[in-house]
PDB file of N, CA and C in Angstrom:
ATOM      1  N   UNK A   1     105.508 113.423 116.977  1.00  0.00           N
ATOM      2  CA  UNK A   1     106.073 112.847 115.772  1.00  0.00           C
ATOM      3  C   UNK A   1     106.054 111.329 115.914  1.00  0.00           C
ATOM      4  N   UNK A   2     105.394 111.373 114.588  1.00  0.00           N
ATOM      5  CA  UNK A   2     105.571 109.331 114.895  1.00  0.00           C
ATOM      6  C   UNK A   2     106.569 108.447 114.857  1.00  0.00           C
ATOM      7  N   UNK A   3     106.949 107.184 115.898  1.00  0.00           N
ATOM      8  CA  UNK A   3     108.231 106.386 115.655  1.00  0.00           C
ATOM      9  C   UNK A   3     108.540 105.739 114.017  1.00  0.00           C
ATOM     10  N   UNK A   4     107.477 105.424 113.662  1.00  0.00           N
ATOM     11  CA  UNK A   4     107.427 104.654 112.540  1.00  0.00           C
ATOM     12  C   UNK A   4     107.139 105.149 111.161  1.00  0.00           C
ATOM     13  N   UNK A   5     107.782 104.902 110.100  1.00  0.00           N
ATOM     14  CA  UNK A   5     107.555 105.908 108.690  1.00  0.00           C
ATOM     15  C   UNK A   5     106.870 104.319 107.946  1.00  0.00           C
ATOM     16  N   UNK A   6     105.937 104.602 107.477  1.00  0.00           N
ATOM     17  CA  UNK A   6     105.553 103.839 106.834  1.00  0.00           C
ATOM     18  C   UNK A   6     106.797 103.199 105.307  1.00  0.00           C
ATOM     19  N   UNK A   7     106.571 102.108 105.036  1.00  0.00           N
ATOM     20  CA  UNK A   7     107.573 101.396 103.999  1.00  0.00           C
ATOM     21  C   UNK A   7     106.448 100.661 103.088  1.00  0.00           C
ATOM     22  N   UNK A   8     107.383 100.191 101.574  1.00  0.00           N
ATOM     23  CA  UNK A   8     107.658  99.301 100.727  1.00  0.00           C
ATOM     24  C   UNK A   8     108.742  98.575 100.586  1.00  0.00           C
ATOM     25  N   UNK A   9     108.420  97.717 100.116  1.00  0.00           N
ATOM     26  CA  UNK A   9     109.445  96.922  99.786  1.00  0.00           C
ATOM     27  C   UNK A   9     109.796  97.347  98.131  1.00  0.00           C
ATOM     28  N   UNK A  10     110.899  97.380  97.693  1.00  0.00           N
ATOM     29  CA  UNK A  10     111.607  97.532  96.381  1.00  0.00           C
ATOM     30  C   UNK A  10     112.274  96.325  95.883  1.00  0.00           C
ATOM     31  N   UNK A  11     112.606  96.560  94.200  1.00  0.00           N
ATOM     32  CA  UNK A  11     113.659  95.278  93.884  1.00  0.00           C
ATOM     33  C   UNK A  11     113.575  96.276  92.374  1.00  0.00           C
ATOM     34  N   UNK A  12     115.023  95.321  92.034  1.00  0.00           N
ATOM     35  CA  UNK A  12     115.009  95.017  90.218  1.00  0.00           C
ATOM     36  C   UNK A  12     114.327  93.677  89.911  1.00  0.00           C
ATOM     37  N   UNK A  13     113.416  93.641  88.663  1.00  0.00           N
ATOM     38  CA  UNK A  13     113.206  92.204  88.165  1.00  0.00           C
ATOM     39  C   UNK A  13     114.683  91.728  87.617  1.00  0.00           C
ATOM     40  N   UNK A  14     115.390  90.666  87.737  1.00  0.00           N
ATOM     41  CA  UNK A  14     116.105  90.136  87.845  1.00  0.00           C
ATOM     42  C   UNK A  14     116.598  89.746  86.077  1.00  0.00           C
ATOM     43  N   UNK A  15     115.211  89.488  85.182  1.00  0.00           N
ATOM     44  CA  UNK A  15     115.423  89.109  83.421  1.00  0.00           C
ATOM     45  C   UNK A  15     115.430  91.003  82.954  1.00  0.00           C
ATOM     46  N   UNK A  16     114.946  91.905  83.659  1.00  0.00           N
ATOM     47  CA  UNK A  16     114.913  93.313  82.711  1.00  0.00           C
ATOM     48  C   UNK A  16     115.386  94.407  83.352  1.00  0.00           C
ATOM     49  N   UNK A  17     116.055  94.233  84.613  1.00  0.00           N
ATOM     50  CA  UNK A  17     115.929  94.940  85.500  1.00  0.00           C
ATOM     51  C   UNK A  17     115.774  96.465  85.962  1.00  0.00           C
ATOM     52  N   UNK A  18     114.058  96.166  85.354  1.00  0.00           N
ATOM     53  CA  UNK A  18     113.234  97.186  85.920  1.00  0.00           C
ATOM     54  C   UNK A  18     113.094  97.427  87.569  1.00  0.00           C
ATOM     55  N   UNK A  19     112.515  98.078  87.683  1.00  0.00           N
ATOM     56  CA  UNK A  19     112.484  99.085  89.305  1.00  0.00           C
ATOM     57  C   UNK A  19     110.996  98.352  89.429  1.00  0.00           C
ATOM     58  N   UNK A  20     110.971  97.855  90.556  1.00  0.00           N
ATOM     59  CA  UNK A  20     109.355  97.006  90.727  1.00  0.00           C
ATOM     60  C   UNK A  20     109.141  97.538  92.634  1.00  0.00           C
ATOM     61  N   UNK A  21     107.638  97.181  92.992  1.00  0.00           N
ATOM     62  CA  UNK A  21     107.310  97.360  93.906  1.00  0.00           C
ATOM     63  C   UNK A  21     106.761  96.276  94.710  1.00  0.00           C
ATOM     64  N   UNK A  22     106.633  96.054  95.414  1.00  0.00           N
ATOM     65  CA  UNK A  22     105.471  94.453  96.209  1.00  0.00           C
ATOM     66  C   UNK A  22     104.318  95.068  96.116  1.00  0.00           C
ATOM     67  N   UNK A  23     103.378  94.891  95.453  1.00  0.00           N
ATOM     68  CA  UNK A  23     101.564  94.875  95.140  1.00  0.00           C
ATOM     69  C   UNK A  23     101.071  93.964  96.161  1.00  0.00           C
ATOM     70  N   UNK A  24      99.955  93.753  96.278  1.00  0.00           N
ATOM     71  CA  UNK A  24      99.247  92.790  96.794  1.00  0.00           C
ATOM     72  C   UNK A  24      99.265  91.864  95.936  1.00  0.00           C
ATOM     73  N   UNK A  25      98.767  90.728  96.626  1.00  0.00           N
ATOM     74  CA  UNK A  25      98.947  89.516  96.358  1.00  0.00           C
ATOM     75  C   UNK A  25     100.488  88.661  95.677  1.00  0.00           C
ATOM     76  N   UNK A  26     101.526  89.725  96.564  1.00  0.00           N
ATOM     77  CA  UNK A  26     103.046  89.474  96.148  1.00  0.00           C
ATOM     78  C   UNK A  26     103.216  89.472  94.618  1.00  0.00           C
ATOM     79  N   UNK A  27     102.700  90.656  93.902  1.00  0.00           N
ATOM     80  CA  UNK A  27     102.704  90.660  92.289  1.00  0.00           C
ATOM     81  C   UNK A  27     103.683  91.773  92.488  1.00  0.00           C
ATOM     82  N   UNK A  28     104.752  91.640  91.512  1.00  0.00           N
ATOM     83  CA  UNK A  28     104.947  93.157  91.418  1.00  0.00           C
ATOM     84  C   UNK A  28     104.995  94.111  90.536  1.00  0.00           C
ATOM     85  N   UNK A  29     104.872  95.092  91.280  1.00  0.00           N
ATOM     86  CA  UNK A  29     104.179  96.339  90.251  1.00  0.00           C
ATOM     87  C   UNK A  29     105.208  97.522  90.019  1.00  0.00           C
ATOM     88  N   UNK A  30     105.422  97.862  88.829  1.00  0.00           N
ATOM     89  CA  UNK A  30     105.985  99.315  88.392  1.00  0.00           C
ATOM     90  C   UNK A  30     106.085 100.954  88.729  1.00  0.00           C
ATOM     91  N   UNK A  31     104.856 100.552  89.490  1.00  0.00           N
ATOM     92  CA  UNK A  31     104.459 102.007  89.717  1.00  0.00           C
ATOM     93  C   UNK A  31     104.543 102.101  91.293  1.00  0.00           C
ATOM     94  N   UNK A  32     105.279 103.006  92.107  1.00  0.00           N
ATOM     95  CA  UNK A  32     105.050 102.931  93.416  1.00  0.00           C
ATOM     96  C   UNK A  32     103.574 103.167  94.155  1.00  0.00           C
ATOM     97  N   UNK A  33     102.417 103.470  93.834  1.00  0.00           N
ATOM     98  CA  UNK A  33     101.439 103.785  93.746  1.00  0.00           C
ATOM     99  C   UNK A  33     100.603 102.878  94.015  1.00  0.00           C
ATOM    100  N   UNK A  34     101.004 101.495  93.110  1.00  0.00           N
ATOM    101  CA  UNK A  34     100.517 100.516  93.605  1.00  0.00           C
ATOM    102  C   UNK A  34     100.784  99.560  94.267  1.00  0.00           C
ATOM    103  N   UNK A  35     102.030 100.281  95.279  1.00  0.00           N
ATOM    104  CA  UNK A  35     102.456  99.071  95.978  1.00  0.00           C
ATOM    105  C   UNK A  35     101.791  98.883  97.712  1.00  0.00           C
ATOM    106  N   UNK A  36     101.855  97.764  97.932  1.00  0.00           N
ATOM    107  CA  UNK A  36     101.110  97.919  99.436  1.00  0.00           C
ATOM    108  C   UNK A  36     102.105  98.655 100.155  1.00  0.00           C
ATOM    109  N   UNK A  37     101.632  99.225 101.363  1.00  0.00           N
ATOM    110  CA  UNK A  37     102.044 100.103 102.327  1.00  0.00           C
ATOM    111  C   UNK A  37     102.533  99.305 103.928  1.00  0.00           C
ATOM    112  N   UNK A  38     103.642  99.023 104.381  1.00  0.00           N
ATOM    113  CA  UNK A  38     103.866  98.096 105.608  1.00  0.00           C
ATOM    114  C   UNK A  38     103.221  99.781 106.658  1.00  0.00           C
ATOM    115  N   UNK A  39     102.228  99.410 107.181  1.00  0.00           N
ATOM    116  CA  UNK A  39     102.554 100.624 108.845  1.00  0.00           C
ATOM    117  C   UNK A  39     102.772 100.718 110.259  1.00  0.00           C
ATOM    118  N   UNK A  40     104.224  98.859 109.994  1.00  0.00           N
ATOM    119  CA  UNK A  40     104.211  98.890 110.998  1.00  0.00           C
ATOM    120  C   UNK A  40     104.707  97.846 110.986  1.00  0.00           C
ATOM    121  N   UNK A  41     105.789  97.258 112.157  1.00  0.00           N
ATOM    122  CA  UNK A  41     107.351  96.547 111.752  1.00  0.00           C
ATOM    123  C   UNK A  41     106.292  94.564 111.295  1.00  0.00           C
ATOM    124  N   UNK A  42     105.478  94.277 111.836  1.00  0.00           N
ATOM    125  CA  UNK A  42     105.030  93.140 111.699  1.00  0.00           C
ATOM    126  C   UNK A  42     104.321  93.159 110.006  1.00  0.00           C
ATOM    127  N   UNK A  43     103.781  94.473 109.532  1.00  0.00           N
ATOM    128  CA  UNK A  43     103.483  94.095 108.195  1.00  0.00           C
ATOM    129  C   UNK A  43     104.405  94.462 107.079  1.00  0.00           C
ATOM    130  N   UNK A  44     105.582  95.252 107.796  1.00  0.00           N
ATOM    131  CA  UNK A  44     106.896  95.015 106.894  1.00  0.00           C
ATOM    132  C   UNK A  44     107.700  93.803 106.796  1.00  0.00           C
ATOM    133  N   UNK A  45     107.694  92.886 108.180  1.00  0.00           N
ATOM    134  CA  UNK A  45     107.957  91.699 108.045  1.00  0.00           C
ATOM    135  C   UNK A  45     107.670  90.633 107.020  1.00  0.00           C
ATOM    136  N   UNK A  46     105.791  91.099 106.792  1.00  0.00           N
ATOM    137  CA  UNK A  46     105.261  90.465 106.071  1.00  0.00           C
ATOM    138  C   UNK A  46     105.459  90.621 104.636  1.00  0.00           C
ATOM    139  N   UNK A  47     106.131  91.524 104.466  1.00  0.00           N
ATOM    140  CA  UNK A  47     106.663  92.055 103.042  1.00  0.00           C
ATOM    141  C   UNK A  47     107.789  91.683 102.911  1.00  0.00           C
ATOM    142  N   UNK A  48     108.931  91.391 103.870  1.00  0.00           N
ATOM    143  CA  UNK A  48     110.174  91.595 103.456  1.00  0.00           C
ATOM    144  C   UNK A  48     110.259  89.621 103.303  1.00  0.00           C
ATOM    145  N   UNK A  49     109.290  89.220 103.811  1.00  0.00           N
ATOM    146  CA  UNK A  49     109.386  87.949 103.581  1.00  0.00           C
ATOM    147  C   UNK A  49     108.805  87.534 102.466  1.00  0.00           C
ATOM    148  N   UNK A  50     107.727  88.147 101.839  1.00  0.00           N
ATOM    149  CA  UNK A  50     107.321  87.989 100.402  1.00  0.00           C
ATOM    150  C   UNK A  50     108.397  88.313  99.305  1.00  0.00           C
ATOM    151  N   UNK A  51     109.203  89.250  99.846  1.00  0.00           N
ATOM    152  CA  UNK A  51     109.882  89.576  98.754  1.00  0.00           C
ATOM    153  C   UNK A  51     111.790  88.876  98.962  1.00  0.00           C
ATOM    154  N   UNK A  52     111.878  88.047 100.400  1.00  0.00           N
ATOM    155  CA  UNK A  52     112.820  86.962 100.074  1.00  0.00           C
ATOM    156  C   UNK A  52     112.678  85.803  99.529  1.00  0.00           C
ATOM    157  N   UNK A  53     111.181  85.531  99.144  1.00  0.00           N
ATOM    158  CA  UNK A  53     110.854  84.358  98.267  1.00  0.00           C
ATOM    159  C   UNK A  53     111.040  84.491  97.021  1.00  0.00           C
ATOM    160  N   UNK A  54     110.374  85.787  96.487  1.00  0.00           N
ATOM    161  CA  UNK A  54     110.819  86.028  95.182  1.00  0.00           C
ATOM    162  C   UNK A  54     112.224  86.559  94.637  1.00  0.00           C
ATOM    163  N   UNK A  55     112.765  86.744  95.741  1.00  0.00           N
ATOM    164  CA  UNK A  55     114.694  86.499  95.510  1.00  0.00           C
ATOM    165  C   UNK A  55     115.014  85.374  95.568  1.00  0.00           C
ATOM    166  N   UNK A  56     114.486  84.466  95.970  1.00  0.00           N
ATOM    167  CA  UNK A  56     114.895  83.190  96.494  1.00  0.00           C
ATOM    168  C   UNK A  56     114.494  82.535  95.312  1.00  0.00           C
ATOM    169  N   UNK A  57     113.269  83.031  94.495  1.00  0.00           N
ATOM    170  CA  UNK A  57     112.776  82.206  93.087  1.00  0.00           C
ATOM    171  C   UNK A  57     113.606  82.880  92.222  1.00  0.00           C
ATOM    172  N   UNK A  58     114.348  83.800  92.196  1.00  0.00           N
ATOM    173  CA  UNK A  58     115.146  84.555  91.312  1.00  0.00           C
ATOM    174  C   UNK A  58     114.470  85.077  89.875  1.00  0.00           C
ATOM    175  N   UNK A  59     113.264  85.674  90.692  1.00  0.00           N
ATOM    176  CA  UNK A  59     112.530  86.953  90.383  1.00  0.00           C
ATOM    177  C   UNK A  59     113.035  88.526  90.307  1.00  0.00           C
ATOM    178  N   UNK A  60     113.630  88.690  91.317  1.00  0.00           N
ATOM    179  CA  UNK A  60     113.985  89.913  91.330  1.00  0.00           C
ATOM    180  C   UNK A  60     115.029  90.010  92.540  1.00  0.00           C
ATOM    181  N   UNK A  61     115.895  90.908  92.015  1.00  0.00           N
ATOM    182  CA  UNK A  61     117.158  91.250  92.777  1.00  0.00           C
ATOM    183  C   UNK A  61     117.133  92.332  93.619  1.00  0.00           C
ATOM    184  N   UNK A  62     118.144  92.928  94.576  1.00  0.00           N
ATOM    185  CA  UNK A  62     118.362  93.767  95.494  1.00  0.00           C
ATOM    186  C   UNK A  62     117.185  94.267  96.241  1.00  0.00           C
ATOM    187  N   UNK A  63     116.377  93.680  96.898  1.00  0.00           N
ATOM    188  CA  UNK A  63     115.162  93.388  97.463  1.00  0.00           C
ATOM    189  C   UNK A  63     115.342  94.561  98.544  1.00  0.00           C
ATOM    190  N   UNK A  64     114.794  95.502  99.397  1.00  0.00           N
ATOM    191  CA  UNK A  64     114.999  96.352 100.320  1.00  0.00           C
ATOM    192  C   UNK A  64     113.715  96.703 100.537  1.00  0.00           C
ATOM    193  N   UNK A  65     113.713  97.311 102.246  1.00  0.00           N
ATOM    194  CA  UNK A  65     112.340  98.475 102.354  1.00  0.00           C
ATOM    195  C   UNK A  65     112.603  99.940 102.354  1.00  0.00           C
ATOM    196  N   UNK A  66     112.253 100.669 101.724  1.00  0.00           N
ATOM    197  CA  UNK A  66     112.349 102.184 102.054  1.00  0.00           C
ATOM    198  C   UNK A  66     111.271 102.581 102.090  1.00  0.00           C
ATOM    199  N   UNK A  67     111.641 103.286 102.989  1.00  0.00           N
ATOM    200  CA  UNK A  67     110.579 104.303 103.428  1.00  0.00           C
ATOM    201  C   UNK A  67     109.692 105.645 102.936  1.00  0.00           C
ATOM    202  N   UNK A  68     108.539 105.781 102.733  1.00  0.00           N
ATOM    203  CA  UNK A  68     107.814 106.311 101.721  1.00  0.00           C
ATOM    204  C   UNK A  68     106.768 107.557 102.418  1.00  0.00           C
ATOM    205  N   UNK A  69     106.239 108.179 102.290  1.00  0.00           N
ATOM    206  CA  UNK A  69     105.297 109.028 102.314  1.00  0.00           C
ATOM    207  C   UNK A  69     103.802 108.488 101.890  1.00  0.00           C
ATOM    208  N   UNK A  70     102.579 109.030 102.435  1.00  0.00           N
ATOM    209  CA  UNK A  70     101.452 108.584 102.007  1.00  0.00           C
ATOM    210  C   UNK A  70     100.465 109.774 101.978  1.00  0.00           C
ATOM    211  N   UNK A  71     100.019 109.671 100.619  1.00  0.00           N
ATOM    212  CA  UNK A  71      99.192 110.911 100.512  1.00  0.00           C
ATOM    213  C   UNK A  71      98.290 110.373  99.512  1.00  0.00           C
ATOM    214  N   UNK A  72      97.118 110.496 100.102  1.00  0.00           N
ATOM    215  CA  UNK A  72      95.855 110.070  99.646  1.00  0.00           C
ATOM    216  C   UNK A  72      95.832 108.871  99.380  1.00  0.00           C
ATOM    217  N   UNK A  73      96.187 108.264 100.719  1.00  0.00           N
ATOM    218  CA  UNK A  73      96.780 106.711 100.414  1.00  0.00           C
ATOM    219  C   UNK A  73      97.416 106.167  99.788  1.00  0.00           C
ATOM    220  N   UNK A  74      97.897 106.691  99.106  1.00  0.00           N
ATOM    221  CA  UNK A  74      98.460 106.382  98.007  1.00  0.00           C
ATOM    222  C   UNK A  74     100.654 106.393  98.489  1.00  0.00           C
ATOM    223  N   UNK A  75     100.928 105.394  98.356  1.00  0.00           N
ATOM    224  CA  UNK A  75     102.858 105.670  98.367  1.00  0.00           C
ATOM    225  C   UNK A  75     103.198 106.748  97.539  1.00  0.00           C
ATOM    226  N   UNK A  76     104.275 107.517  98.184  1.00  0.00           N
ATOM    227  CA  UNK A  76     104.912 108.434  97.278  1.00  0.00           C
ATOM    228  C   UNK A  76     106.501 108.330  97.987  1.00  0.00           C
ATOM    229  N   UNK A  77     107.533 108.604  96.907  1.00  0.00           N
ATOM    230  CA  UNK A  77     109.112 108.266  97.290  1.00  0.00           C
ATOM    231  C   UNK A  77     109.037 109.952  97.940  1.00  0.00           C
ATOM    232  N   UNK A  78     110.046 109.915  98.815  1.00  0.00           N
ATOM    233  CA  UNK A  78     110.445 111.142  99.136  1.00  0.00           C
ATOM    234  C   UNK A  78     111.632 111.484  99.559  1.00  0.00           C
ATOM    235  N   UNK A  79     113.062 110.551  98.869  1.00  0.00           N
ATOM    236  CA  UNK A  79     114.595 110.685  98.962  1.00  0.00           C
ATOM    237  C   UNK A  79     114.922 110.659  97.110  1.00  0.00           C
ATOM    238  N   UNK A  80     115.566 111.742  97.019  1.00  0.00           N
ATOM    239  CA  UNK A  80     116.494 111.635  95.746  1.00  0.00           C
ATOM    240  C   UNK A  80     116.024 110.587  94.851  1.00  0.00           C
ATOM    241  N   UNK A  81     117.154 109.450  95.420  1.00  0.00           N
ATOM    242  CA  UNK A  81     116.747 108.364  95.035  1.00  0.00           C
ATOM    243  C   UNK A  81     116.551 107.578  94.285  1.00  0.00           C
ATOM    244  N   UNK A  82     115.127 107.672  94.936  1.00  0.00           N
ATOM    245  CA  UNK A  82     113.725 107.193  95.237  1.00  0.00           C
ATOM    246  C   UNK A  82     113.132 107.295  94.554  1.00  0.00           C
ATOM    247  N   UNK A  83     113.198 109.090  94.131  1.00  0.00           N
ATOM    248  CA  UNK A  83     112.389 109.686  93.556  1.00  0.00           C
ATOM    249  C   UNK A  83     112.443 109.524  91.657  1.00  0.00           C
ATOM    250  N   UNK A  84     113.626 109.253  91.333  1.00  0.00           N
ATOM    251  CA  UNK A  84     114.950 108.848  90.797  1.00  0.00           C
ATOM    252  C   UNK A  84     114.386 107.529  90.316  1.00  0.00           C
ATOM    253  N   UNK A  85     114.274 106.335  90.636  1.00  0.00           N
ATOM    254  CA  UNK A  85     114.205 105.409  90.581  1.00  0.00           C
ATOM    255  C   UNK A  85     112.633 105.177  90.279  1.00  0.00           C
ATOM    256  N   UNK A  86     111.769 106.015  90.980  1.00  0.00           N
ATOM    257  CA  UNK A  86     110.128 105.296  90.895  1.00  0.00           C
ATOM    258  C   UNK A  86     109.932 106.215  89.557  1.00  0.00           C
ATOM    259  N   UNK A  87     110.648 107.066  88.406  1.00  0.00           N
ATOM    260  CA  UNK A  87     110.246 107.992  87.279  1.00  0.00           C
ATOM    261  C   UNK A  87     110.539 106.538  86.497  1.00  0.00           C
ATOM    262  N   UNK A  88     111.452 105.813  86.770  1.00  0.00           N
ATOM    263  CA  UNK A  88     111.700 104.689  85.571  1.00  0.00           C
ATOM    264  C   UNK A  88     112.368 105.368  84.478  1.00  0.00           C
ATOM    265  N   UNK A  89     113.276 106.412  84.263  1.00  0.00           N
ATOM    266  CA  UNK A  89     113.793 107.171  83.441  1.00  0.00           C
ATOM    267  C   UNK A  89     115.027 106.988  83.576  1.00  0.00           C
ATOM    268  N   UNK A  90     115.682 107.981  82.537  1.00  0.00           N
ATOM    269  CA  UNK A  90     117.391 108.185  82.843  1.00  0.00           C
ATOM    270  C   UNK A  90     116.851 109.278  83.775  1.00  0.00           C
ATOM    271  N   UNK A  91     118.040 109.672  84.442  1.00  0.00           N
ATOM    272  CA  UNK A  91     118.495 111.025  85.899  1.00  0.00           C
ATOM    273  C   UNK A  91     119.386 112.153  84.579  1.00  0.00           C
ATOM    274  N   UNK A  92     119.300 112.071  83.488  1.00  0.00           N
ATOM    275  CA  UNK A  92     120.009 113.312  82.844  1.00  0.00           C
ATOM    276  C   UNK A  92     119.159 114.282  82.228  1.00  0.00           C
TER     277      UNK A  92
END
């Protein structure tokens, strides 16, 4: 079993606060799908520092990494949540 679960970084945009992801090129994106994948504590670093700048520009709020699943390369949520949160819906 592996030590490490692969991550994203998360946030609210801060003017709508939608559910966003860190994309490449520090854009962020809506869909967990398209968000880059850290696999491994130095390129989560590299994320969690992209995404204290754009807290820091007051872009987007409650900035975090959770941890994700990957299937067909692709991110997928796999807590409640998560799961909860990446539909962009109400939970009723």
């Amino acid at each position: 079993m592996p030590s490490w679960k692969p991550c994203v970084v998360t946030a609210n945009m801060l003017k709508t606060g939608d559910v966003v992801y860190l994309g490449p090129q520090e854009v962020w994106v809506r869909n967990i799908e398209d968000a880059v994948v850290a696999h491994n504590s130095d390129e989560l670093a590299e994320l969690e520092a992209a995404g204290q700048r754009a807290s820091d520009a007051q872009l987007v709020i409650s900035v975090y990494a959770m941890d994700v699943d990957v299937v067909e390369g692709k991110a997928r949520p796999y807590t409640v949540r998560e799961i909860i949160r990446a539909a962009h819906g109400p939970s009723i």
